[in-house]
C-alpha atoms as a PDB file:
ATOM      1  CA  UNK A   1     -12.615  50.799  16.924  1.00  0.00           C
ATOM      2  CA  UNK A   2      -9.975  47.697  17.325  1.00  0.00           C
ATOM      3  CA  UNK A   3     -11.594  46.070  19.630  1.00  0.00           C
ATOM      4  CA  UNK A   4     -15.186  46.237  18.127  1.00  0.00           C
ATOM      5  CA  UNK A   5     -14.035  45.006  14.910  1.00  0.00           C
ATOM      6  CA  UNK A   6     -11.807  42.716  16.714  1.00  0.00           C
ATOM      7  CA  UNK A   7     -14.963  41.530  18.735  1.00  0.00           C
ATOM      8  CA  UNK A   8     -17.535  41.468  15.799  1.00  0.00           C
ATOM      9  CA  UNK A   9     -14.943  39.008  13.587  1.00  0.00           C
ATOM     10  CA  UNK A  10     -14.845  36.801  16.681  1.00  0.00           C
ATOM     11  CA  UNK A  11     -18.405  36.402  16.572  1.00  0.00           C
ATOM     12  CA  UNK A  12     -18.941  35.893  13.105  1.00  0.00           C
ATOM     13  CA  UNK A  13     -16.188  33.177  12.992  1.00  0.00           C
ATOM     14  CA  UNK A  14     -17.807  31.451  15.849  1.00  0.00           C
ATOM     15  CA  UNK A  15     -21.496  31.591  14.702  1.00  0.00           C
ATOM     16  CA  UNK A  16     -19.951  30.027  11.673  1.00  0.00           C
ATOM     17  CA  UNK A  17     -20.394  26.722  14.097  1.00  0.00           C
ATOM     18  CA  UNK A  18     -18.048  24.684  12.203  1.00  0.00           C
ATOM     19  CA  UNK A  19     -16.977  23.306  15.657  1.00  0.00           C
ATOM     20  CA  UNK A  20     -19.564  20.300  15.871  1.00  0.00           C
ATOM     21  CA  UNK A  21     -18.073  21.089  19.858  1.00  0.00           C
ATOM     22  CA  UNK A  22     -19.329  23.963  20.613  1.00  0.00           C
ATOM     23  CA  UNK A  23     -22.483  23.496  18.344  1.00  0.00           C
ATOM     24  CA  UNK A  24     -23.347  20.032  20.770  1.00  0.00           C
ATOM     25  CA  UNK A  25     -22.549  22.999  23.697  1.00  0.00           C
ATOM     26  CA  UNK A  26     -24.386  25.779  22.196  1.00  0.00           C
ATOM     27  CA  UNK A  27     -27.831  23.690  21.121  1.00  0.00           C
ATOM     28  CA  UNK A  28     -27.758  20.502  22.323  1.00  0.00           C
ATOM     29  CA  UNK A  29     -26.127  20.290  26.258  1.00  0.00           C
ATOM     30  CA  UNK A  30     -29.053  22.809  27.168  1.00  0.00           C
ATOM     31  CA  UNK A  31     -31.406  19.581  25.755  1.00  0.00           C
ATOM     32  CA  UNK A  32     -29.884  17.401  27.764  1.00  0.00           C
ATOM     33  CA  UNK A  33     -30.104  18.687  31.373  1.00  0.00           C
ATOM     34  CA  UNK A  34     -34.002  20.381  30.869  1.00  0.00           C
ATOM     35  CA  UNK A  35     -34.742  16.369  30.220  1.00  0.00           C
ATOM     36  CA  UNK A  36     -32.713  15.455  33.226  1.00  0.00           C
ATOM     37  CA  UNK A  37     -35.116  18.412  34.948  1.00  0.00           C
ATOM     38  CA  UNK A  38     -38.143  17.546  33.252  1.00  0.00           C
ATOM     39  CA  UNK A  39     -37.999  13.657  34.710  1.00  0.00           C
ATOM     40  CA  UNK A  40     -37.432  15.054  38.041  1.00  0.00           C
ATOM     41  CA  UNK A  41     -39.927  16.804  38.204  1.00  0.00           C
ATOM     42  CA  UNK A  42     -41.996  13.734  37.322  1.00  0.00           C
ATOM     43  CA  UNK A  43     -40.673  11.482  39.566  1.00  0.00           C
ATOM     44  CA  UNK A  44     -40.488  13.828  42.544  1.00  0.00           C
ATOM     45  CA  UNK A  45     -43.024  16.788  41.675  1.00  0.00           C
ATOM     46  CA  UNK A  46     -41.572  19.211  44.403  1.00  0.00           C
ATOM     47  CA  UNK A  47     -38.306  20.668  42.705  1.00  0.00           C
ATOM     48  CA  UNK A  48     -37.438  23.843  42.068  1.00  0.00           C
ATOM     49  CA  UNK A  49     -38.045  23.466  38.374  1.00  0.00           C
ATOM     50  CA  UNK A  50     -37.853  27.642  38.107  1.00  0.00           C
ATOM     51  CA  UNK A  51     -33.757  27.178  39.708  1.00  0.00           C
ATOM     52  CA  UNK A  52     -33.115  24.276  37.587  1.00  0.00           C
ATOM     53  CA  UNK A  53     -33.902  25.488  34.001  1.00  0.00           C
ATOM     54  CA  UNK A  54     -31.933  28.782  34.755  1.00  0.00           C
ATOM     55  CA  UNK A  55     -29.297  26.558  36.419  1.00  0.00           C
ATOM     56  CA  UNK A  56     -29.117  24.547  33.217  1.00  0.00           C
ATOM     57  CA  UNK A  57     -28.924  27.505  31.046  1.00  0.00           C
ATOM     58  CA  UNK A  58     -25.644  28.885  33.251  1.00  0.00           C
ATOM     59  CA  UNK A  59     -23.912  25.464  33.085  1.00  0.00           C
ATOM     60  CA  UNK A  60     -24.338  25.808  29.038  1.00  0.00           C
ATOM     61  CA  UNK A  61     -22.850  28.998  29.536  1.00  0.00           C
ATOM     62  CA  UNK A  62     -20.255  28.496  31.695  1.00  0.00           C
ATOM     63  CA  UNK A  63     -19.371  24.917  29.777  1.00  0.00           C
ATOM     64  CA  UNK A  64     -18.941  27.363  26.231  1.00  0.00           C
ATOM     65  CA  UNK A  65     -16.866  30.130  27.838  1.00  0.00           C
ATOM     66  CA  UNK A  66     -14.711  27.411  29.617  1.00  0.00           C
ATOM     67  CA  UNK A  67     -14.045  25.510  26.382  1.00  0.00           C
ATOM     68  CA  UNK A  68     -13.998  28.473  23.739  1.00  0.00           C
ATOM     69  CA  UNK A  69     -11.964  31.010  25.727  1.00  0.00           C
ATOM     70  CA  UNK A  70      -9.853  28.443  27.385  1.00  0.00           C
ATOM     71  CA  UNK A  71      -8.617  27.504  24.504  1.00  0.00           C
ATOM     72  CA  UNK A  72      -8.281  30.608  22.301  1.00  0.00           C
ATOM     73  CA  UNK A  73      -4.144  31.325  22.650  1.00  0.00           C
ATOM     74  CA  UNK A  74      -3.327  27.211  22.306  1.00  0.00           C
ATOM     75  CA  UNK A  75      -5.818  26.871  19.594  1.00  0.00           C
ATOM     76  CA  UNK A  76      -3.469  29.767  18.135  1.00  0.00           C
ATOM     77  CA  UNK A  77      -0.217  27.922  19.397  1.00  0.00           C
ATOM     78  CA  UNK A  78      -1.132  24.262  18.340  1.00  0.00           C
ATOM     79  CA  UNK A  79      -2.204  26.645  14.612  1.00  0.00           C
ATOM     80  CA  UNK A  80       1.259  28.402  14.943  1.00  0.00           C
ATOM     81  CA  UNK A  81      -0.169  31.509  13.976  1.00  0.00           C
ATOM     82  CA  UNK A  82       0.171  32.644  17.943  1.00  0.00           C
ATOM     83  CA  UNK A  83       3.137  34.535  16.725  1.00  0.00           C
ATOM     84  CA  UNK A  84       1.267  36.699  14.014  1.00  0.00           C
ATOM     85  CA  UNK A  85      -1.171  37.587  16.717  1.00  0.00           C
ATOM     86  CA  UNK A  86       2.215  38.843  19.007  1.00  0.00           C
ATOM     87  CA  UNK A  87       3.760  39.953  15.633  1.00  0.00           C
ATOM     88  CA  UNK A  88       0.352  41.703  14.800  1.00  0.00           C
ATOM     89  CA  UNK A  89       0.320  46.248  15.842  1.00  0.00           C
ATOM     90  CA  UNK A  90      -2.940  44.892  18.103  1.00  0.00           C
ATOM     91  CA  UNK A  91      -1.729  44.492  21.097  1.00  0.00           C
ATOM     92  CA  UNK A  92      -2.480  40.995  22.585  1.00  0.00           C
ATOM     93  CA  UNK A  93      -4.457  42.437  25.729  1.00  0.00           C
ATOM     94  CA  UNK A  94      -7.199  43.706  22.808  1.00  0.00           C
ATOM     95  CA  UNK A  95      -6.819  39.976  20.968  1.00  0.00           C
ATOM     96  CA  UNK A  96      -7.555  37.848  24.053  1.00  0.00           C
ATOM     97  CA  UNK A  97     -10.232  40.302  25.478  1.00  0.00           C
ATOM     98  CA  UNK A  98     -12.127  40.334  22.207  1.00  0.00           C
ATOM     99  CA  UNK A  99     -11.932  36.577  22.143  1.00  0.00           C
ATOM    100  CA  UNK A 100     -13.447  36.427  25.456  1.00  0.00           C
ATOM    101  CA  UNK A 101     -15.961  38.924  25.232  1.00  0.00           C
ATOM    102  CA  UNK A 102     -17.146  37.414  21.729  1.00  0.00           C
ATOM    103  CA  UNK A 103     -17.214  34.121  23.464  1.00  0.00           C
ATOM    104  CA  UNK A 104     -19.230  35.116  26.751  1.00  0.00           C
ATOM    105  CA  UNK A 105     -21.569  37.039  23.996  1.00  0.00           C
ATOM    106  CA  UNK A 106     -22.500  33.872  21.784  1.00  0.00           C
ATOM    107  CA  UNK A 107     -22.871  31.913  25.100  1.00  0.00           C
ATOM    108  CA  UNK A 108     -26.232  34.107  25.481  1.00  0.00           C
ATOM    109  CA  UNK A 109     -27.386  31.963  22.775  1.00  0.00           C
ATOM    110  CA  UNK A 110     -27.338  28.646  24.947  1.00  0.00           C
ATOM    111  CA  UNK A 111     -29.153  30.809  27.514  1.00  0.00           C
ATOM    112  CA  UNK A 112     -31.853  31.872  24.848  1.00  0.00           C
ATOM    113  CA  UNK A 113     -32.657  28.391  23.537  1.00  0.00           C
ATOM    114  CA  UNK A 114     -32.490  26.845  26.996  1.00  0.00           C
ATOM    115  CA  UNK A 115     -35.442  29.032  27.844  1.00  0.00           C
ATOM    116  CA  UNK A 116     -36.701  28.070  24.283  1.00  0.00           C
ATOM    117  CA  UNK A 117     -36.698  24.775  25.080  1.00  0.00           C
ATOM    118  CA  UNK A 118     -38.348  25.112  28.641  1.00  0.00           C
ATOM    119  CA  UNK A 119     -41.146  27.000  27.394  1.00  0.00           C
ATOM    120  CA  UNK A 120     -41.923  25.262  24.246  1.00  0.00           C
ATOM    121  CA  UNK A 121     -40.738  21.797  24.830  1.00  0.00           C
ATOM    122  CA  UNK A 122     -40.838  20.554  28.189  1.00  0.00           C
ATOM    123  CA  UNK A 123     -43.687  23.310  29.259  1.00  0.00           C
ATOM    124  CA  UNK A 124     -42.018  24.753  32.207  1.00  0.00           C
ATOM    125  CA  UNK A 125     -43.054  28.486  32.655  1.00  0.00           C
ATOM    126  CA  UNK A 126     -40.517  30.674  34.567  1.00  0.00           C
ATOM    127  CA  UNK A 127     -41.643  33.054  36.937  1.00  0.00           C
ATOM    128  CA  UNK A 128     -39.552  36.370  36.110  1.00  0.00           C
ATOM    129  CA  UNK A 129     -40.888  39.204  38.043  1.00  0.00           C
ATOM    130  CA  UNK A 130     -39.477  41.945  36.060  1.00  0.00           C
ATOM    131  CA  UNK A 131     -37.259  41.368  32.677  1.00  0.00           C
ATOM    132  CA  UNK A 132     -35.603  44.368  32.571  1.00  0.00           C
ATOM    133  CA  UNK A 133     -33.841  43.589  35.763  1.00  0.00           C
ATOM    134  CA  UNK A 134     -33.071  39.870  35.018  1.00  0.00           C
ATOM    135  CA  UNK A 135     -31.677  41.163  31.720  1.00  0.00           C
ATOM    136  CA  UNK A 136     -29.344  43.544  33.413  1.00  0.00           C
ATOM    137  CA  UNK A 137     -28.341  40.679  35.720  1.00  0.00           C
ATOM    138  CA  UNK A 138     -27.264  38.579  33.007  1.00  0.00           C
ATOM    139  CA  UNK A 139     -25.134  41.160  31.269  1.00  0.00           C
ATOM    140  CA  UNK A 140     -23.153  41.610  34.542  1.00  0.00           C
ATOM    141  CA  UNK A 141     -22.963  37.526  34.498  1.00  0.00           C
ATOM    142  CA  UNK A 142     -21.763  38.215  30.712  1.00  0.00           C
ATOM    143  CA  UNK A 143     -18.831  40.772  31.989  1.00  0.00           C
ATOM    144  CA  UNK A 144     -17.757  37.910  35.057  1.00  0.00           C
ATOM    145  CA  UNK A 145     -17.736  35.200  32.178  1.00  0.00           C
ATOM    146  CA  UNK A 146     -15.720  37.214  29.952  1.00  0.00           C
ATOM    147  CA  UNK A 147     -12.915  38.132  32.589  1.00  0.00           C
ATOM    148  CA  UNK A 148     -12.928  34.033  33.956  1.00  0.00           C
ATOM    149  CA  UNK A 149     -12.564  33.134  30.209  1.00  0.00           C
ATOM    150  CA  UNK A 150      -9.746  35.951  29.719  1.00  0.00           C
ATOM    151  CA  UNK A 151      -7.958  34.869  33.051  1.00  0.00           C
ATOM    152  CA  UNK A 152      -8.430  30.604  31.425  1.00  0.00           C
ATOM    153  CA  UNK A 153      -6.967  32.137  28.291  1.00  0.00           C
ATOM    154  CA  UNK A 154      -3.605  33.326  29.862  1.00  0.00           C
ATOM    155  CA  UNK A 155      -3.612  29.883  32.111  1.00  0.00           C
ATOM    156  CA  UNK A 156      -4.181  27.441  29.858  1.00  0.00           C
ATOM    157  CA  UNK A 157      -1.331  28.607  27.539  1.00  0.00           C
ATOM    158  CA  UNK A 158       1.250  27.371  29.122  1.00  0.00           C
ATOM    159  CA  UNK A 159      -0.345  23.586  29.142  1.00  0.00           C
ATOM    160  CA  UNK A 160      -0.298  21.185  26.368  1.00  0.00           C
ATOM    161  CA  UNK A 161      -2.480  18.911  27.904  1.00  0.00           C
ATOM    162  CA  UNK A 162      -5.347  21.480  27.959  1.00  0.00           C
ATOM    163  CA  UNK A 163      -8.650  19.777  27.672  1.00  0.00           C
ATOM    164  CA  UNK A 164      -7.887  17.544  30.615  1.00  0.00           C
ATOM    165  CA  UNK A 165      -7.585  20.592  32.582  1.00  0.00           C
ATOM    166  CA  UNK A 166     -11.000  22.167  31.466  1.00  0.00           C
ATOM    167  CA  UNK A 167     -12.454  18.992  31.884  1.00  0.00           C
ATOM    168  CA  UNK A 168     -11.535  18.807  35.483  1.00  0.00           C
ATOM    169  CA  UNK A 169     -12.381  21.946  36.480  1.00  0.00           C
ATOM    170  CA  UNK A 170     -16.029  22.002  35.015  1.00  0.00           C
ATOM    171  CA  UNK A 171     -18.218  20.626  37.828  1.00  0.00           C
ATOM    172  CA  UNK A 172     -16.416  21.764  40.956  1.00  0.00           C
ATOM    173  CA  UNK A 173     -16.379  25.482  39.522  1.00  0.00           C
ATOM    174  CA  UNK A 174     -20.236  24.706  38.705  1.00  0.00           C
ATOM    175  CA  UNK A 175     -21.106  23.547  42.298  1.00  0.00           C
ATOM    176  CA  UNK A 176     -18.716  26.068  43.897  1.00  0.00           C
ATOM    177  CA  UNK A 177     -19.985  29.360  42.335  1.00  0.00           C
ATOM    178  CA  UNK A 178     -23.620  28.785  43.197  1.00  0.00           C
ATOM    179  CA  UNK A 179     -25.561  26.968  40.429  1.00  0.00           C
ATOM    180  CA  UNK A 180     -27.304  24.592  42.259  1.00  0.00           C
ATOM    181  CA  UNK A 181     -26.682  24.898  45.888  1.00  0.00           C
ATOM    182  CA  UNK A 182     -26.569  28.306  47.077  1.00  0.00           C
ATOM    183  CA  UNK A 183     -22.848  29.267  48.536  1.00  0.00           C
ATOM    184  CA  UNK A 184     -23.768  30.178  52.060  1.00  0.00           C
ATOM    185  CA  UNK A 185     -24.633  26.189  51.831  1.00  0.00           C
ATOM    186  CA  UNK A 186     -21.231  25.144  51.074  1.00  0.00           C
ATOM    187  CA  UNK A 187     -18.421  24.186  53.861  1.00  0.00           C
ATOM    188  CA  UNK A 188     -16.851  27.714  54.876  1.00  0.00           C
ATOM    189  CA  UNK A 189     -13.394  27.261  53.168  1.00  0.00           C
ATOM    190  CA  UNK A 190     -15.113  27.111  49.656  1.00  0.00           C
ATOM    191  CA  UNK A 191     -17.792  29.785  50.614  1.00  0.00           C
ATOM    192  CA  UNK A 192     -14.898  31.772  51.172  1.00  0.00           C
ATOM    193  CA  UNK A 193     -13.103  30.816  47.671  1.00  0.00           C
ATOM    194  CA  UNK A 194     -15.995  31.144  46.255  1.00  0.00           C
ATOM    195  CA  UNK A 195     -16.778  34.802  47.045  1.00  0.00           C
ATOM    196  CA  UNK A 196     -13.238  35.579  45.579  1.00  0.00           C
ATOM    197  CA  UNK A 197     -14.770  34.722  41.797  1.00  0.00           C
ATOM    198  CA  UNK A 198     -16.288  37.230  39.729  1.00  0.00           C
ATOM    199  CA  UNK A 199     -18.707  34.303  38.262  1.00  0.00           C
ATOM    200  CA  UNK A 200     -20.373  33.635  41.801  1.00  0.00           C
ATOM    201  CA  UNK A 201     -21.406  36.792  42.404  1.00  0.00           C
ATOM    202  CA  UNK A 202     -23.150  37.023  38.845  1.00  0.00           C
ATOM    203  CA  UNK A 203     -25.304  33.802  39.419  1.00  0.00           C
ATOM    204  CA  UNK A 204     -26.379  35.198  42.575  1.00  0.00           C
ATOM    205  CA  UNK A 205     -27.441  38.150  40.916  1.00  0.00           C
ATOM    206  CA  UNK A 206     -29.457  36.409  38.504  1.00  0.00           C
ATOM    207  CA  UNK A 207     -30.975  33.974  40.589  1.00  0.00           C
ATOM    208  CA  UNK A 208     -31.855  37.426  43.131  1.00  0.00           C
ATOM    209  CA  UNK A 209     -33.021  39.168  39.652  1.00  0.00           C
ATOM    210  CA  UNK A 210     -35.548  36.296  39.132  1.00  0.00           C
ATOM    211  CA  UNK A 211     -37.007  36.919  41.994  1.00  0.00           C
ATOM    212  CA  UNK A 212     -36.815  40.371  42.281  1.00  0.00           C
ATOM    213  CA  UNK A 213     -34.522  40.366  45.899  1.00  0.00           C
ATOM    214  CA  UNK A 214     -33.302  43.531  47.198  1.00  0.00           C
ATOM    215  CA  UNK A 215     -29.974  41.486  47.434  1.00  0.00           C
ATOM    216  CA  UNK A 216     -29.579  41.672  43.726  1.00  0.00           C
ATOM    217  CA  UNK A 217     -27.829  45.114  43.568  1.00  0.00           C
ATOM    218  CA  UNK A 218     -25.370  43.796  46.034  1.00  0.00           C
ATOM    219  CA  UNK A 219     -24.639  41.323  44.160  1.00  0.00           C
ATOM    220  CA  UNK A 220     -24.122  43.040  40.801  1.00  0.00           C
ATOM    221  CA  UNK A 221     -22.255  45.745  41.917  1.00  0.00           C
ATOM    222  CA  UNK A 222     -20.015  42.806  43.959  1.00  0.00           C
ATOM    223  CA  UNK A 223     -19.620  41.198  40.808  1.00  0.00           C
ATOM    224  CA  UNK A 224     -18.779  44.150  38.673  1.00  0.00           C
ATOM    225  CA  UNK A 225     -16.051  45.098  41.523  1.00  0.00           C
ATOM    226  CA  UNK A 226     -14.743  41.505  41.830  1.00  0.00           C
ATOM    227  CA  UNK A 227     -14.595  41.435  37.651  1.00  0.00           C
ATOM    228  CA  UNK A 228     -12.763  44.317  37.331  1.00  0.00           C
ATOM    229  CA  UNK A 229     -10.003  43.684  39.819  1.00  0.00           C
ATOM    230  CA  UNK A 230      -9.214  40.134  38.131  1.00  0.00           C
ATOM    231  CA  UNK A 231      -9.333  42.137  34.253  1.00  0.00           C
ATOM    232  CA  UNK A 232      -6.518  44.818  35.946  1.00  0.00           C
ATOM    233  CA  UNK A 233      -4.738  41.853  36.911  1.00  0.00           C
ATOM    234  CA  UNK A 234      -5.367  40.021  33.872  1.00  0.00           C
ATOM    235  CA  UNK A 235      -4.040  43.216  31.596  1.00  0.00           C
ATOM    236  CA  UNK A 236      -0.550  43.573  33.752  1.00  0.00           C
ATOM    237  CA  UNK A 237       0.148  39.602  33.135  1.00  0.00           C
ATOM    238  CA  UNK A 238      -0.601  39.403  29.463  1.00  0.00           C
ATOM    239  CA  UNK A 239       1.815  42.850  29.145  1.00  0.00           C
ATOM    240  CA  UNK A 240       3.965  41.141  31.167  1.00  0.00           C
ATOM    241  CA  UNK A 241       3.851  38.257  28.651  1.00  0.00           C
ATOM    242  CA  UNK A 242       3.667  40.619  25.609  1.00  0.00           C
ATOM    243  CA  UNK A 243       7.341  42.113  26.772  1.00  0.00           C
ATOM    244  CA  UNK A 244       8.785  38.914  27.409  1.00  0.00           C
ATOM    245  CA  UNK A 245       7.724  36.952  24.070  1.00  0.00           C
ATOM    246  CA  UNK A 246       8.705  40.223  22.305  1.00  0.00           C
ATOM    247  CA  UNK A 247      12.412  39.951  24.115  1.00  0.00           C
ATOM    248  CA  UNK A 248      13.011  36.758  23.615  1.00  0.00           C
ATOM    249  CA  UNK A 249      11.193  35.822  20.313  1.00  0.00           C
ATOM    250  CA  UNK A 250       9.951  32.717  20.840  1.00  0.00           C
ATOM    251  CA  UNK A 251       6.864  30.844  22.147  1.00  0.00           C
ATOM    252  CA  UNK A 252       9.670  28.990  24.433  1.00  0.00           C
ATOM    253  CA  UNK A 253       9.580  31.977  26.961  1.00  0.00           C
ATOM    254  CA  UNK A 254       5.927  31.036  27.982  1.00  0.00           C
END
C-alpha cells in the first residue's frame, strides 16, 4: 500500500505541471518533431510517416523519463530534504521506484497527445493492426522506462553538474536503442550495447506491435527479462547506498 500511495502522490505532484520543463516536454516537444515529420513528408512524399509519428512520441517519452527521473534524488539533494527521504521508515528502494514509475506513467501522456496531434492536426492516420497488442507493447516500454529512469536516478546522484549529463546522453541513447534506425542497422559494437538495454527491446516491441510481427513476443518478453535484471541490480545498489548513508550520516558518503 506504500508504494501505491507513494506512486499516486508522485503523479499528482507532477500533473500539477508547475515545471514550465516538463510541461514544454509533455505538450509541446511532441509539436515540434510531427512538424519536422509533416514537412518531410511534403518535401519528399516517400517517408515512413507511420515510424516517424510513433518515433516522435518515444523521443517525448524517453526525453520526460530522462529529465524527471534523472533528476529525482538531486532535485531532493540540491532541496536538502534528501535526508528526510533516508530519515523517512520508507525505505528509499520504494521512494526512487515510485518516482520512476510515476514518471514513466505521466510520460504516456506525451505519447497520447502526440497521436492527438497526428490525427487531428497534421492528418496523418496510423495504421495499427490490432490495439490491444500495441497497448500491451507500450506498457512493457512503460516497465523498461521506469527501470532506465530508476538506474539515471541512482547515477546522477553523485553529479552536481547533472543536466549536462542528461543533455549529452539524449540523442545517442535515442539513435542507439532503435527509434529511428532499426539496431540490426547500427555498426556491431553498438548493436551489441544496444541489446544490453531494457529500452531497446521495448521500442522494438512496439514498432513489431504496430505491425502485428510475430517478432513482437520476443521482444517483450526480452524486454521484460532485460528490465528485471537491471531493477535486481538497481535494488542491491540503492540498499547498498541506504546502509552506507545510514552509517555514516551524511550525504558526503555518496
Amino acid at each position: 500500500m506504500n508504494m501505491v500511495f507513494l506512486v499516486l502522490r508522485e503523479i499528482k505532484y507532477f500533473t500539477n505541471f508547475y515545471n514550465k520543463m516538463y510541461q514544454f516536454l509533455l505538450f509541446f516537444q511532441p509539436l515540434v518533431f510531427l512538424t519536422i515529420v509533416y514537412f518531410l513528408q511534403q518535401l519528399r512524399g516517400d517517408i515512413n510517416s507511420d515510424r516517424f509519428v510513433v518515433a516522435s512520441a518515444l523521443i517525448s517519452m524517453w526525453s520526460y523519463v530522462l529529465y524527471s527521473s534523472g533528476s529525482a534524488l538531486v532535485s531532493q539533494r540540491w532541496s536538502d530534504t534528501l535526508k528526510l527521504l533516508i530519515a523517512a521508515p520508507v525505505s528509499l528502494f520504494q521512494v526512487i521506484i515510485s518516482k520512476a514509475l510515476s514518471n514513466s506513467v505521466i510520460a504516456l501522456i506525451s505519447m497520447a497527445l502526440s497521436f492527438f496531434y497526428a490525427r487531428f492536426i497534421y492528418g496523418f492516420n496510423i495504421q495499427i493492426i490490432n490495439y490491444a497488442w500495441f497497448f500491451i507493447s507500450v506498457l512493457v516500454l512503460i516497465f523498461s522506462l521506469c527501470v532506465v529512469g530508476l538506474i539515471l536516478a541512482i547515477v546522477f546522484v553523485v553529479f552536481q553538474n547533472v543536466y549536462d549529463y542528461q543533455n549529452l546522453i539524449l540523442t545517442p541513447i535515442i539513435l542507439m536503442c532503435g527509434v529511428f534506425i532499426p539496431v540490426n542497422q547500427l555498426p556491431i559494437v553498438i548493436e551489441y550495447l544496444s541489446y544490453g538495454v531494457p529500452m531497446t527491446w521495448g521500442i522494438k516491441a512496439v514498432y513489431e506491435s504496430i505491425e502485428m510481427n510475430s517478432l513482437m513476443y520476443t521482444s517483450m518478453v526480452t524486454s521484460i527479462i532485460v528490465s528485471f535484471v537491471y531493477l535486481i541490480l538497481a535494488s542491491f545498489i540503492i540498499k547498498k547506498m541506504e546502509v552506507i548513508l545510514r552509517k555514516h550520516g551524511k550525504l558526503g558518503a555518496m
